[in-house]
C-alpha atoms as a PDB file:
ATOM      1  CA  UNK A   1     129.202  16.370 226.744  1.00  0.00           C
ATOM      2  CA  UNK A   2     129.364  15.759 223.164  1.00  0.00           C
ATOM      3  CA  UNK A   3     127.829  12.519 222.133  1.00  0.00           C
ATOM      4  CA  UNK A   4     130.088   9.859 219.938  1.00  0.00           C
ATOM      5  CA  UNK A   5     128.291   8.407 216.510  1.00  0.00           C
ATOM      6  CA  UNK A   6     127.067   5.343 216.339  1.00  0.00           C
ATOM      7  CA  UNK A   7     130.018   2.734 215.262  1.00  0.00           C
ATOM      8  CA  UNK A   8     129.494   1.335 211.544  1.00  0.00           C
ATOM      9  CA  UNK A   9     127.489  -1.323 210.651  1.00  0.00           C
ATOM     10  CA  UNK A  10     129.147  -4.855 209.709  1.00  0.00           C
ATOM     11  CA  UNK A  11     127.943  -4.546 206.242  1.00  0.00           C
ATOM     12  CA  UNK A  12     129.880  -1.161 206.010  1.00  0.00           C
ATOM     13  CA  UNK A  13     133.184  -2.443 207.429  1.00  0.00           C
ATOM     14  CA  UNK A  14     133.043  -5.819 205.293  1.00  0.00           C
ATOM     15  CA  UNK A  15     132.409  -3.883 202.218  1.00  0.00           C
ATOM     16  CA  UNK A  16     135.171  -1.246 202.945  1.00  0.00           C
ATOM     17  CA  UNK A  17     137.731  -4.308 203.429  1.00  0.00           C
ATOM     18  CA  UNK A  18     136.565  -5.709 200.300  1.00  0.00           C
ATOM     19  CA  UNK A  19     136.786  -2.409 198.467  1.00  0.00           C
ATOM     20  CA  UNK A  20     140.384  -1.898 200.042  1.00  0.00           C
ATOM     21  CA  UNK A  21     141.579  -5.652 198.898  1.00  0.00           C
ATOM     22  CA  UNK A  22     140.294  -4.666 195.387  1.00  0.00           C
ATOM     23  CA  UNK A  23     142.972  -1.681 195.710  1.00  0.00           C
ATOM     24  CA  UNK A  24     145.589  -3.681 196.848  1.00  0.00           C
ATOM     25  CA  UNK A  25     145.215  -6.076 194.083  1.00  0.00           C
ATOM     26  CA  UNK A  26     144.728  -3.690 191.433  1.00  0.00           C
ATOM     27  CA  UNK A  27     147.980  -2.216 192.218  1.00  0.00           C
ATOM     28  CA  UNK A  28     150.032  -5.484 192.402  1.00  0.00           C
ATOM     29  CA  UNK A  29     148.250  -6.312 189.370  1.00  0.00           C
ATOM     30  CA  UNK A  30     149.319  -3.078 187.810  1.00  0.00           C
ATOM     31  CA  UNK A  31     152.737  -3.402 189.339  1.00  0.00           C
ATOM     32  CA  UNK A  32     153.376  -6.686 187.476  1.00  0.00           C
ATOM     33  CA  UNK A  33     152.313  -5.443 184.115  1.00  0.00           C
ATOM     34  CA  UNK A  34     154.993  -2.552 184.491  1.00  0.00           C
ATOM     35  CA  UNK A  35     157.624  -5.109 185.410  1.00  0.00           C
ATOM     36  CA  UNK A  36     156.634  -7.608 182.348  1.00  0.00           C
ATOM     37  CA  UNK A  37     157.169  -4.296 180.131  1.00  0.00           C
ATOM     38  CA  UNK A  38     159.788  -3.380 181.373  1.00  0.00           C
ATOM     39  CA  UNK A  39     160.960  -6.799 180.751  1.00  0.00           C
ATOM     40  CA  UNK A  40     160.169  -6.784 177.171  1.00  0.00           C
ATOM     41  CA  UNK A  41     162.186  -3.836 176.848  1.00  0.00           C
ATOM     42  CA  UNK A  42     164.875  -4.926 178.099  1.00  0.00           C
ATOM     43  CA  UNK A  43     165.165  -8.511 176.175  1.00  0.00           C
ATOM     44  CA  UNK A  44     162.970  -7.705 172.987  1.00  0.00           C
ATOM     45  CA  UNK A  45     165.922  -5.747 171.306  1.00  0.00           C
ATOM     46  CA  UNK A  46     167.990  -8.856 171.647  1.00  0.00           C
ATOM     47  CA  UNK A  47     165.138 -11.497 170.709  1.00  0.00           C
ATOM     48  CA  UNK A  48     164.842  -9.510 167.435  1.00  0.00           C
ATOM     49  CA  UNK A  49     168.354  -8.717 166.872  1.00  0.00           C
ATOM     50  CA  UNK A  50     169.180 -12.748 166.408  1.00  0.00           C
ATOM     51  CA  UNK A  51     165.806 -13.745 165.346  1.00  0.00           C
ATOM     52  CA  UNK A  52     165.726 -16.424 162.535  1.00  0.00           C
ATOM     53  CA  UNK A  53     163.801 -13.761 160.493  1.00  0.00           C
ATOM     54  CA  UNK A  54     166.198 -11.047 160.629  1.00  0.00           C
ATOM     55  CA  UNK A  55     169.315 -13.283 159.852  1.00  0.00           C
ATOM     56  CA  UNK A  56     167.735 -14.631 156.680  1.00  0.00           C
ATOM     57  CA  UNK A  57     166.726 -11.057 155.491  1.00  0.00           C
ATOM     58  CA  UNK A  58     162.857 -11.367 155.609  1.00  0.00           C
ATOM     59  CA  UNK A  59     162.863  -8.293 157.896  1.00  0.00           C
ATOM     60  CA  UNK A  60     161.884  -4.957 156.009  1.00  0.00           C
ATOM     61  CA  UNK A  61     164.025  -2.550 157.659  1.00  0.00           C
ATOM     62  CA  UNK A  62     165.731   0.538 155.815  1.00  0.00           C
ATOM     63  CA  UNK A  63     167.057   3.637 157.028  1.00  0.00           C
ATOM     64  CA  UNK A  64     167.721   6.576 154.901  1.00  0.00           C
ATOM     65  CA  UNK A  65     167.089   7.269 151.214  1.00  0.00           C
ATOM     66  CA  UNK A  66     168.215   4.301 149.402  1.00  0.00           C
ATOM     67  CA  UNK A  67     165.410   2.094 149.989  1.00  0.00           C
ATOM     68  CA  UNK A  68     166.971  -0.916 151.166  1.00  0.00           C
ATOM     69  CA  UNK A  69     169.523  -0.959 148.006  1.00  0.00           C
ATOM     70  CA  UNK A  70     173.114  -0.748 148.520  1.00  0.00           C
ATOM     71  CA  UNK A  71     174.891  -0.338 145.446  1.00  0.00           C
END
């Protein structure tokens, strides 16, 4: 007859629940900050597409060679 171990103490269960809630809200945690990215991502094109900045010409944005002249 093979003898069982002895069941874990109270202090061991509490602090594996407490360990395991800490996982759980790490990952909702983490879970939300994709989501909010993802968010920017999706509506930060448009935001600075019609941004007051942009439309008044402040922006500094030139592609190619000509350095921002068009002559």
């Amino acid at each position: 007859m093979v003898s069982r171990p002895p069941p874990p103490s109270p202090e061991v269960t509490a602090a594996q629940d407490r360990a395991e809630q800490r996982a759980v809200a790490a990952e909702q945690q983490e879970a939300q900050q994709a989501s909010a990215r993802m968010r920017v991502m999706r509506t930060g094109g448009l935001r600075l597409l019609f941004s007051p900045a942009r439309q008044q010409g402040t922006t500094q944005n030139t592609l190619g060679s000509s350095g921002g002249t068009y002559l």
